[in-house]
Protein backbone atom coordinates (compact mmCIF):
# COMPACT_ATOMS: atom_id res chain seq x y z
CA UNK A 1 79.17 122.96 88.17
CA UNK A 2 82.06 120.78 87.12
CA UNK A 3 84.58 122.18 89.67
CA UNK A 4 81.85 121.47 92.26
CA UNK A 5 81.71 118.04 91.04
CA UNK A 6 85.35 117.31 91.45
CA UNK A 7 86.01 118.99 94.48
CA UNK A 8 83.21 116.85 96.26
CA UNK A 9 83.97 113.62 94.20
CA UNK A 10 87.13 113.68 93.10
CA UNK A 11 88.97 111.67 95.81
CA UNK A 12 87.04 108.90 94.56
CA UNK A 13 87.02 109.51 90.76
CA UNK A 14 90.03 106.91 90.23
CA UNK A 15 87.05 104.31 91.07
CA UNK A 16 85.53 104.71 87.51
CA UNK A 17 89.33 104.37 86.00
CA UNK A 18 89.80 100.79 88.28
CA UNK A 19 86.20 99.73 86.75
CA UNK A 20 87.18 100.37 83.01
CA UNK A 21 90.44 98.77 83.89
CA UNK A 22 88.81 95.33 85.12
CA UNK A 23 86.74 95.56 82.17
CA UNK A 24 89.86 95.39 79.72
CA UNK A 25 91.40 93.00 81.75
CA UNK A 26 88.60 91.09 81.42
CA UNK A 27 88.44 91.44 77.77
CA UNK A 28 92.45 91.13 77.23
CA UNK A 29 92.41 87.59 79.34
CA UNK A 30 88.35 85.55 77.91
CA UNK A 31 88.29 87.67 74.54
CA UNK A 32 92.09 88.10 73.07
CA UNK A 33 92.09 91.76 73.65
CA UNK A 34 94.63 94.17 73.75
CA UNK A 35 97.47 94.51 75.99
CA UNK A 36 97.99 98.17 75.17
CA UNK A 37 94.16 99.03 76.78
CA UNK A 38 95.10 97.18 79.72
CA UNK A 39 98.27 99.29 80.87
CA UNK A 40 96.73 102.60 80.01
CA UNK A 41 93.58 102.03 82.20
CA UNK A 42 96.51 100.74 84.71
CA UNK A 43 98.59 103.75 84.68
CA UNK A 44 95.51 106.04 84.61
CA UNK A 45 93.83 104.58 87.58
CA UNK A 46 97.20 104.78 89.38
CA UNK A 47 97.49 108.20 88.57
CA UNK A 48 93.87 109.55 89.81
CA UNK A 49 94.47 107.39 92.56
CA UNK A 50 97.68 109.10 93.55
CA UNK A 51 96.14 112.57 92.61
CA UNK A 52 92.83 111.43 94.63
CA UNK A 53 94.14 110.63 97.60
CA UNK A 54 96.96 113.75 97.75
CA UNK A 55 100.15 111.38 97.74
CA UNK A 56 100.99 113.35 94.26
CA UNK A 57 101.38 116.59 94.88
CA UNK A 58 101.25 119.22 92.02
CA UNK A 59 105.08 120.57 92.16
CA UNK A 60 105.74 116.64 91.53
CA UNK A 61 102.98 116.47 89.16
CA UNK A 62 104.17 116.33 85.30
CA UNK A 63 100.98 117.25 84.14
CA UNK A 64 100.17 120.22 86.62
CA UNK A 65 101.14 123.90 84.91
């Protein structure tokens, strides 16, 4: 059910990522937040993104077995 999921939805899963990321940026700039939240969501919604749209292949991917 799951790999159904991603393989119809997962071009478009880094969406969710950017959302969280806006959130903390959000937080980081009105409520003092955390800086450390901020470049995580970053580098994760970069990542999906690049996985998503098939500019990072998996030989180049680190995390790919």
């Amino acid at each position: 059910m799951i790999k159904k999921f991603l393989k119809k939805y997962g071009r478009h899963f880094w969406i969710i990522s950017l959302l969280f990321t806006l959130l903390s940026l959000y937080q980081f700039i009105e409520l003092n937040g955390n800086l450390f939240i901020v470049l995580m969501f970053g580098v994760l919604t970069y990542y999906f993104y690049l996985k998503g749209t098939g500019k990072l292949k998996d030989v180049d991917d680190p995390f790919a077995k």
